[in-house]
PDB file of N, CA and C in Angstrom:
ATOM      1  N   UNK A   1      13.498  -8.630  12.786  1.00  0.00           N
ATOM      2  CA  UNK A   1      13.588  -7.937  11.518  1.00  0.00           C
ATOM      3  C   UNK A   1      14.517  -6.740  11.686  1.00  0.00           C
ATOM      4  N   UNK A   2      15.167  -6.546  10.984  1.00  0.00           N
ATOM      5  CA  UNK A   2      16.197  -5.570  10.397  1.00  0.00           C
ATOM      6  C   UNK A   2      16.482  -4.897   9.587  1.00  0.00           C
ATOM      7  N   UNK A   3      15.668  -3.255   9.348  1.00  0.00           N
ATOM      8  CA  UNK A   3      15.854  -2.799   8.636  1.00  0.00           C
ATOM      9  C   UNK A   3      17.342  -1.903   7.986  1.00  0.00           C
ATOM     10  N   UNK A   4      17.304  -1.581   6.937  1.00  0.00           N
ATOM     11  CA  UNK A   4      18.886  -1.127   6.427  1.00  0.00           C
ATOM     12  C   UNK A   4      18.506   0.029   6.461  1.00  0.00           C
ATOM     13  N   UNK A   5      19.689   1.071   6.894  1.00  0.00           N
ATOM     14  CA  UNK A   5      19.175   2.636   6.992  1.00  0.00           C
ATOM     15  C   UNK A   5      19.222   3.436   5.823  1.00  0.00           C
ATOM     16  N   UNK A   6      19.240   2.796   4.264  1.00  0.00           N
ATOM     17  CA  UNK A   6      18.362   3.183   3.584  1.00  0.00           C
ATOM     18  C   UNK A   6      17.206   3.028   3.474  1.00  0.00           C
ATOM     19  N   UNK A   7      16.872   2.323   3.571  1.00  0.00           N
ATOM     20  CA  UNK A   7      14.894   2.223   3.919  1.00  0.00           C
ATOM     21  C   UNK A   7      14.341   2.864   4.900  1.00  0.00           C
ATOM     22  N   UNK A   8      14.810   3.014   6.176  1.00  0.00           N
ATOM     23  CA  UNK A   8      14.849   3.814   6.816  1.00  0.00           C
ATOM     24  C   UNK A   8      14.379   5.658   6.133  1.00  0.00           C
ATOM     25  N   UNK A   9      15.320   5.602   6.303  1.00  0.00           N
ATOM     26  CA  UNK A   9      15.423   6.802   5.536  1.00  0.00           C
ATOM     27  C   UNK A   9      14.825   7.002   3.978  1.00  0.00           C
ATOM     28  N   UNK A  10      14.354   6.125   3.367  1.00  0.00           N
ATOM     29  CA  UNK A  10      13.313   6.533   2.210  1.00  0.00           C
ATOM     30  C   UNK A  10      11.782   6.561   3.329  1.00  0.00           C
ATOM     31  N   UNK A  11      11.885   5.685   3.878  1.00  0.00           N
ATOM     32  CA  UNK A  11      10.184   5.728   4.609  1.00  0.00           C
ATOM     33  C   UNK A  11      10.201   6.804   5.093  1.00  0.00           C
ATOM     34  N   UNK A  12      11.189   7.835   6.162  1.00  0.00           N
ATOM     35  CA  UNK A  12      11.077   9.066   6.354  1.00  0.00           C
ATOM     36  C   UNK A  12      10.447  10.060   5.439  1.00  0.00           C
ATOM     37  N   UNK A  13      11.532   9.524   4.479  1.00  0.00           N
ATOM     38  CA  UNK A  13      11.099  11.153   3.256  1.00  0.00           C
ATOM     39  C   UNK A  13       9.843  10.942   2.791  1.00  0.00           C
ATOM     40  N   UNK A  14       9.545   9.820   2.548  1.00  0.00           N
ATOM     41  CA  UNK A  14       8.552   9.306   2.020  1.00  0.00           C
ATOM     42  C   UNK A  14       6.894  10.268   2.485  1.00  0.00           C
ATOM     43  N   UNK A  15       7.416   9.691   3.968  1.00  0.00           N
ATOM     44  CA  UNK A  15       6.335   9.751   5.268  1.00  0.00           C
ATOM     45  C   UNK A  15       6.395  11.710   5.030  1.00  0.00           C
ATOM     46  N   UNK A  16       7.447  12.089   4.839  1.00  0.00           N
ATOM     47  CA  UNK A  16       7.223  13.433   5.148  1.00  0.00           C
ATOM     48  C   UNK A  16       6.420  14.559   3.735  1.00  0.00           C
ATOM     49  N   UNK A  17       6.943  13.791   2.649  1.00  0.00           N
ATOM     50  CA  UNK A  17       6.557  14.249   1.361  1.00  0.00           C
ATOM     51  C   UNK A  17       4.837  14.189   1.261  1.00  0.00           C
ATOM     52  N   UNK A  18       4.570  12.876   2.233  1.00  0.00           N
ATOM     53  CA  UNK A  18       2.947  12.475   1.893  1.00  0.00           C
ATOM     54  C   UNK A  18       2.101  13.317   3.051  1.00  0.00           C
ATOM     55  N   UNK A  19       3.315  13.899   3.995  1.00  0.00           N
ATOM     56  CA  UNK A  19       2.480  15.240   5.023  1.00  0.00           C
ATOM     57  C   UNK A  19       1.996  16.218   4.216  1.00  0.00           C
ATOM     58  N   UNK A  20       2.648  16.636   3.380  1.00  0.00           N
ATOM     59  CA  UNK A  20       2.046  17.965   1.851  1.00  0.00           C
ATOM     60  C   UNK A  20       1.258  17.787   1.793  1.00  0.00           C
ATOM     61  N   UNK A  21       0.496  16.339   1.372  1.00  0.00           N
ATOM     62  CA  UNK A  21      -1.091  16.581   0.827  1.00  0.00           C
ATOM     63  C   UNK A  21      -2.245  16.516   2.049  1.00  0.00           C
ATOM     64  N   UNK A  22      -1.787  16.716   3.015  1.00  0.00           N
ATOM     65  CA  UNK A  22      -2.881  16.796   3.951  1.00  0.00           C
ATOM     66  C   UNK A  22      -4.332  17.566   4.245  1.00  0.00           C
ATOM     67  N   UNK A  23      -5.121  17.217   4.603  1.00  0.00           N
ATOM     68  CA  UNK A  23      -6.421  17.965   4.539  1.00  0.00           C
ATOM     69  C   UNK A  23      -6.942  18.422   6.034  1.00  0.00           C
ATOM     70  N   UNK A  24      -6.374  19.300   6.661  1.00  0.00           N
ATOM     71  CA  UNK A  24      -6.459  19.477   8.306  1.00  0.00           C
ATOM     72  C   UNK A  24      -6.917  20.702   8.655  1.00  0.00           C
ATOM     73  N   UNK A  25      -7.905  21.295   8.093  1.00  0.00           N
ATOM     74  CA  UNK A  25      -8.229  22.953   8.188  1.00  0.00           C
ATOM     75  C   UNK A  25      -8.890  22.916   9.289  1.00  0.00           C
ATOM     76  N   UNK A  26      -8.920  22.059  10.539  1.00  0.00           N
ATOM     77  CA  UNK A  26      -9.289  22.329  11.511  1.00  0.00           C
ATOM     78  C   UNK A  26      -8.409  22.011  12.850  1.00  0.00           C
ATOM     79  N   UNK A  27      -8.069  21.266  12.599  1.00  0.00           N
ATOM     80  CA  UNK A  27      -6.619  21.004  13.657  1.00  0.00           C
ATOM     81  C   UNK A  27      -5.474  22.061  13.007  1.00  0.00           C
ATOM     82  N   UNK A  28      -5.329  21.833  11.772  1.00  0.00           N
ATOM     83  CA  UNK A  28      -4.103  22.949  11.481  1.00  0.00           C
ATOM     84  C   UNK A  28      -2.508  21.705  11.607  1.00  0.00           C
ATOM     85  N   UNK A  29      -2.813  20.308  11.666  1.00  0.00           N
ATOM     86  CA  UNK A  29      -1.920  19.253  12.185  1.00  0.00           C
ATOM     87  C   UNK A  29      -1.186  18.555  11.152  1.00  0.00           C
ATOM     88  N   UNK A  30      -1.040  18.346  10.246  1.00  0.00           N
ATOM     89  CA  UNK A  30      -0.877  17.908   8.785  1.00  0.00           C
ATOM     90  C   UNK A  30       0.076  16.563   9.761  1.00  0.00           C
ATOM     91  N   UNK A  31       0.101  15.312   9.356  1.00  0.00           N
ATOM     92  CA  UNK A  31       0.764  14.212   9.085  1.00  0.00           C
ATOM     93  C   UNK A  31       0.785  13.302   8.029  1.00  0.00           C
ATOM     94  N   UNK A  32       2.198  12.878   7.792  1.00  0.00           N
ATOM     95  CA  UNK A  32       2.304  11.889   6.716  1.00  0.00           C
ATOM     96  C   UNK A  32       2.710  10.437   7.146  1.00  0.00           C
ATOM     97  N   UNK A  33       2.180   9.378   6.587  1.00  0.00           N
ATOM     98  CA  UNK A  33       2.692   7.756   6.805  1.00  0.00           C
ATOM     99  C   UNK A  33       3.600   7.157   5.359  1.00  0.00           C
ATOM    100  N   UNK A  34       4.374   6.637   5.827  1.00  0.00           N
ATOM    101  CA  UNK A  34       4.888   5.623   4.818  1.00  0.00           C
ATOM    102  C   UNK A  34       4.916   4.493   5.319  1.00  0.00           C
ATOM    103  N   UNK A  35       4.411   3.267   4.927  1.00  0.00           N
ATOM    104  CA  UNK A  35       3.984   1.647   4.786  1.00  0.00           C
ATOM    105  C   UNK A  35       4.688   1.511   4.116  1.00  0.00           C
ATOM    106  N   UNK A  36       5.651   0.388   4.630  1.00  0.00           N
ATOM    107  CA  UNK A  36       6.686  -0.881   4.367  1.00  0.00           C
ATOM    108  C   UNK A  36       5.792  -2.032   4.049  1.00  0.00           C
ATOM    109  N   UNK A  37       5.751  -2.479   2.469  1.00  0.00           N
ATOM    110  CA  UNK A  37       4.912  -4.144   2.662  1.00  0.00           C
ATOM    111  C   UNK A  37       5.836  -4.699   2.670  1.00  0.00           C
ATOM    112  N   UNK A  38       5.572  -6.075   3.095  1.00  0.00           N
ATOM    113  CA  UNK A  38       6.272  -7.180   2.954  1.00  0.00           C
ATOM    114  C   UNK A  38       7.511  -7.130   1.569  1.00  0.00           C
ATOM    115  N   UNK A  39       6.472  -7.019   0.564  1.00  0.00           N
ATOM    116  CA  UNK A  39       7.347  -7.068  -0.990  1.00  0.00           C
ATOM    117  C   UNK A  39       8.847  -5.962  -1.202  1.00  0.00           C
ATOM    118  N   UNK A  40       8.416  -4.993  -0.116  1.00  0.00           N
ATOM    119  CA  UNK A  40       9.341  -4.102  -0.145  1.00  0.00           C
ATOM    120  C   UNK A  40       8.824  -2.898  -1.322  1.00  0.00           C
ATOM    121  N   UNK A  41       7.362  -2.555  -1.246  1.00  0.00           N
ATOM    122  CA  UNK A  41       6.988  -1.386  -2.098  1.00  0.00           C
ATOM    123  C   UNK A  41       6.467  -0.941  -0.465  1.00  0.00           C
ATOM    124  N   UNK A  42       6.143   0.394  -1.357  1.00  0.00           N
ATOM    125  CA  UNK A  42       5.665   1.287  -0.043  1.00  0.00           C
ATOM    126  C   UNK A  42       4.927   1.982  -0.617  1.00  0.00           C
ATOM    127  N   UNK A  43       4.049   2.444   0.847  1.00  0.00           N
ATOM    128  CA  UNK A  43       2.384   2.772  -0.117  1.00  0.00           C
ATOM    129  C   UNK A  43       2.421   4.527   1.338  1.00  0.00           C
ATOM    130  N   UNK A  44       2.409   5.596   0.506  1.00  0.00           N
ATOM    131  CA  UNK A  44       1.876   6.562   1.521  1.00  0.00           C
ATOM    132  C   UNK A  44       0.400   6.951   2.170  1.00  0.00           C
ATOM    133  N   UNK A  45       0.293   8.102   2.861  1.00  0.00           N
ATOM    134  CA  UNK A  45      -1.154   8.149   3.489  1.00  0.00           C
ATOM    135  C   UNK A  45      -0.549   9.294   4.115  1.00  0.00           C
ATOM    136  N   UNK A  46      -1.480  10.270   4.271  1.00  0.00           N
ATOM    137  CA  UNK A  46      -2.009  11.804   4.979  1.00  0.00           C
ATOM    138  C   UNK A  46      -3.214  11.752   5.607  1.00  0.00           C
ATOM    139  N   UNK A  47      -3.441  12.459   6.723  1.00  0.00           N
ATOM    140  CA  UNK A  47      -4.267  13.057   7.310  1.00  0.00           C
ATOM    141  C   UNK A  47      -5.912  13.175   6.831  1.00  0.00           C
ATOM    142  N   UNK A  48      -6.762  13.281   7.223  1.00  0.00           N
ATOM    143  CA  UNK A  48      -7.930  14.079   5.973  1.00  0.00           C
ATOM    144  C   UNK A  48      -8.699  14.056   6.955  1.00  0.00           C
ATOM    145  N   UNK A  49      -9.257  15.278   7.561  1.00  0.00           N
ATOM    146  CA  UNK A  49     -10.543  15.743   8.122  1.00  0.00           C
ATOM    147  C   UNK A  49     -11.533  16.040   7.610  1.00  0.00           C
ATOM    148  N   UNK A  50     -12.422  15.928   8.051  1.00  0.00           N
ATOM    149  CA  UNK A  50     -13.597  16.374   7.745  1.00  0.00           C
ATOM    150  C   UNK A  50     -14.588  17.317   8.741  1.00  0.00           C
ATOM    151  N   UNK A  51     -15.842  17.894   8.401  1.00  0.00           N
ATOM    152  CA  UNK A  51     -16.736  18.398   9.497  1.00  0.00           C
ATOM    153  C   UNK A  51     -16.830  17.837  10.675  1.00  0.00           C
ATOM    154  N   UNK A  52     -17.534  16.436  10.409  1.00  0.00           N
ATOM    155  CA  UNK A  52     -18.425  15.884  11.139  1.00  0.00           C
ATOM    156  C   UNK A  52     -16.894  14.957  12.412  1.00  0.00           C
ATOM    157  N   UNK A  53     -16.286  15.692  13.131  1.00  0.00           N
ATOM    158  CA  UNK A  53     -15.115  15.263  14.307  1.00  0.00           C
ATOM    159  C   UNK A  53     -15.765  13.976  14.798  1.00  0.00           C
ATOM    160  N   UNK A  54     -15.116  13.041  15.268  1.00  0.00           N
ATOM    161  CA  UNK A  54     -13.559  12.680  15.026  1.00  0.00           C
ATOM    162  C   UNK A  54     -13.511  11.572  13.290  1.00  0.00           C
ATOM    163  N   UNK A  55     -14.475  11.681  12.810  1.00  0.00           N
ATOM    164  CA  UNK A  55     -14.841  10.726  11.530  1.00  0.00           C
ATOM    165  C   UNK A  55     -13.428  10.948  10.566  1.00  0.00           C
ATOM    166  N   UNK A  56     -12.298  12.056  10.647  1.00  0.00           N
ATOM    167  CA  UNK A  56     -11.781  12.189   9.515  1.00  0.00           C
ATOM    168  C   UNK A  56     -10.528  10.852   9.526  1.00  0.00           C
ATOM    169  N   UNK A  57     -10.025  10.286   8.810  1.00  0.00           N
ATOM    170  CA  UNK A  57      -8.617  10.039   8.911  1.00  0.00           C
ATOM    171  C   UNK A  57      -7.430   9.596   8.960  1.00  0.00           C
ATOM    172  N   UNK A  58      -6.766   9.201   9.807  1.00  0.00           N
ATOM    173  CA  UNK A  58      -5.044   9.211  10.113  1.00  0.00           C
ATOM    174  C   UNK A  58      -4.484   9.053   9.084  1.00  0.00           C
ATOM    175  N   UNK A  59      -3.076   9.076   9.019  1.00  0.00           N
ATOM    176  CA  UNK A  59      -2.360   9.178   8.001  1.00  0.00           C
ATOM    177  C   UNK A  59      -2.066   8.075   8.170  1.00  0.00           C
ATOM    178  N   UNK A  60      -1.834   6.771   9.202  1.00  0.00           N
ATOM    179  CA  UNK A  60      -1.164   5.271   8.897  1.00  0.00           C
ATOM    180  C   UNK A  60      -2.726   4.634   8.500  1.00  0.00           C
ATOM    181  N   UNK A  61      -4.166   5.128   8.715  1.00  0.00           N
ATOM    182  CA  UNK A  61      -5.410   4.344   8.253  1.00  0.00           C
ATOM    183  C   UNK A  61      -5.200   4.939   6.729  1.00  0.00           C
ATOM    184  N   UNK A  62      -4.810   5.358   6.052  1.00  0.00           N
ATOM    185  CA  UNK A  62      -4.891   6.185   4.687  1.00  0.00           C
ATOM    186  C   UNK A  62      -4.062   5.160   4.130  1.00  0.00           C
ATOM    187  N   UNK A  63      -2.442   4.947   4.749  1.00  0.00           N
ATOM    188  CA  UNK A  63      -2.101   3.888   4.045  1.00  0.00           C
ATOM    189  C   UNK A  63      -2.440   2.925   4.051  1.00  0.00           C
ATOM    190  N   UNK A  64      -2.627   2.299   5.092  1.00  0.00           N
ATOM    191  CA  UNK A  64      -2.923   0.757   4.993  1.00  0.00           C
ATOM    192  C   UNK A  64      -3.746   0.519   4.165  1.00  0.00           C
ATOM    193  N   UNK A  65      -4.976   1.892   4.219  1.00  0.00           N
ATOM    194  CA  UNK A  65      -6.151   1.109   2.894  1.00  0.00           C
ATOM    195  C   UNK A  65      -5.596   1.279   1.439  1.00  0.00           C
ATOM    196  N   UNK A  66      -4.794   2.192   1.035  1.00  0.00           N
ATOM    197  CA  UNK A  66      -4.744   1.921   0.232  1.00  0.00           C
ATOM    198  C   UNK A  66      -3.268   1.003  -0.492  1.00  0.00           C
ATOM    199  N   UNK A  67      -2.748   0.489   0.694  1.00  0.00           N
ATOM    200  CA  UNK A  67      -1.644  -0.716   0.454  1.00  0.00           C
ATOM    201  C   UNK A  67      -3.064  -2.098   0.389  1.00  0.00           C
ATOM    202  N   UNK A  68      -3.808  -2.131   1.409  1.00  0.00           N
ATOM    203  CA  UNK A  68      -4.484  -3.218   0.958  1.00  0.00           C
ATOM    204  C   UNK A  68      -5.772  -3.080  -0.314  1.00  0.00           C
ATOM    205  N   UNK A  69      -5.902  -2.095  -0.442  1.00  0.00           N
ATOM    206  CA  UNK A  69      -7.004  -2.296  -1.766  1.00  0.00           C
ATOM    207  C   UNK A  69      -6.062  -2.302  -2.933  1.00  0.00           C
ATOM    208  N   UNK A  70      -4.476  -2.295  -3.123  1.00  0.00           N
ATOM    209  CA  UNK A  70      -3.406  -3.061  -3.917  1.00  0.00           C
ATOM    210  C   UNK A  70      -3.145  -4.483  -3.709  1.00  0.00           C
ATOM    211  N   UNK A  71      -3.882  -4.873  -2.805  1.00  0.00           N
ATOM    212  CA  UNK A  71      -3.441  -6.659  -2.306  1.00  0.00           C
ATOM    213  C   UNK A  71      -2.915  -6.789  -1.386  1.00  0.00           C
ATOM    214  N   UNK A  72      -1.985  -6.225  -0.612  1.00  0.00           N
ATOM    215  CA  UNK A  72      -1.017  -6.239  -0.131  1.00  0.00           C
ATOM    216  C   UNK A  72      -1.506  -6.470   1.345  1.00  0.00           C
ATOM    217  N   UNK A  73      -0.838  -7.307   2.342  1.00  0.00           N
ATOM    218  CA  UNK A  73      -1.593  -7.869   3.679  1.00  0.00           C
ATOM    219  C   UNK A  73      -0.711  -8.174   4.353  1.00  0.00           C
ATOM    220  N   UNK A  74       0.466  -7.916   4.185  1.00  0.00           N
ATOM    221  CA  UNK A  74       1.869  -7.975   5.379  1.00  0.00           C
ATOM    222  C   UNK A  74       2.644  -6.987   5.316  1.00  0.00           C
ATOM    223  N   UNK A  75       3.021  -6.146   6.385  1.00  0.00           N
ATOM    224  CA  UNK A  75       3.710  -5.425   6.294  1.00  0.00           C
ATOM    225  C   UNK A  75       5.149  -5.412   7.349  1.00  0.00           C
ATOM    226  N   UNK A  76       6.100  -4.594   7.086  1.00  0.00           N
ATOM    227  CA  UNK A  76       7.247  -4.598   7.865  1.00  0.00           C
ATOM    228  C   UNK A  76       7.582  -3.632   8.383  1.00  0.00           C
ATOM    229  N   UNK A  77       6.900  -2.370   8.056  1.00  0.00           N
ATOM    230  CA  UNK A  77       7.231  -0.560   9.289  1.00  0.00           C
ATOM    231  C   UNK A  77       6.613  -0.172   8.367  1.00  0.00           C
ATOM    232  N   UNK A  78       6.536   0.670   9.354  1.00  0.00           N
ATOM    233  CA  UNK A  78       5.704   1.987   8.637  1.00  0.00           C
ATOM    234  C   UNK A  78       6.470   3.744   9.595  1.00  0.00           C
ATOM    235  N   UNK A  79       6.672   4.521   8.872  1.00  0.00           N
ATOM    236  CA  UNK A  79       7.217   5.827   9.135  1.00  0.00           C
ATOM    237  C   UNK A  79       6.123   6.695   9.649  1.00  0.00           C
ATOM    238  N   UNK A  80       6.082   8.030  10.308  1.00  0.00           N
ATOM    239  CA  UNK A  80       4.788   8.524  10.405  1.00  0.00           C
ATOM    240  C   UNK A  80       5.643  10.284  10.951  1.00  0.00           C
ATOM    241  N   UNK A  81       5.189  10.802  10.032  1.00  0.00           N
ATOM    242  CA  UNK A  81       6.132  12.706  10.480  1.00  0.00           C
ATOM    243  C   UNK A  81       4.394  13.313  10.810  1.00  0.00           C
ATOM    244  N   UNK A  82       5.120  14.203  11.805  1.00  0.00           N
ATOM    245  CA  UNK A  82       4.303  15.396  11.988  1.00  0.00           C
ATOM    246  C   UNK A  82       4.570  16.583  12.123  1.00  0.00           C
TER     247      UNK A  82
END
């Protein structure tokens, strides 16, 4: 597989725009994911902690769930900034 370095480079920005909404008031770590599906949509994901350590999180588990609770079950990259 071969991506074109525009896609590339949208999954970056993507990945970095979806670091903003992060929820990390205890690490202080903020990360963002961008998910490549198959179809060629892309689904983001951030960080999210909680109290109760290590239960909060990742920013590529944030996307995937919510690329698959859209249907979606193949993917082709995924971006990830910190």
């Amino acid at each position: 597989m071969c991506l074109l370095a525009d896609t590339i480079r949208q999954l970056v920005e993507r990945s970095v725009a979806a670091k903003k909404h992060a929820y990390c008031p205890y690490s202080h770590f903020p990360v963002g994911a961008a998910l490549l599906c198959e179809d060629g949509s892309i689904y983001t994901g951030c960080n999210v902690e909680n109290a109760v350590y290590p239960n909060g999180l990742c920013a590529e588990r944030t996307a995937v769930v919510k690329a698959v609770s859209e249907g979606h079950r193949k993917f082709k990259a995924i971006a990830i900034s910190r």
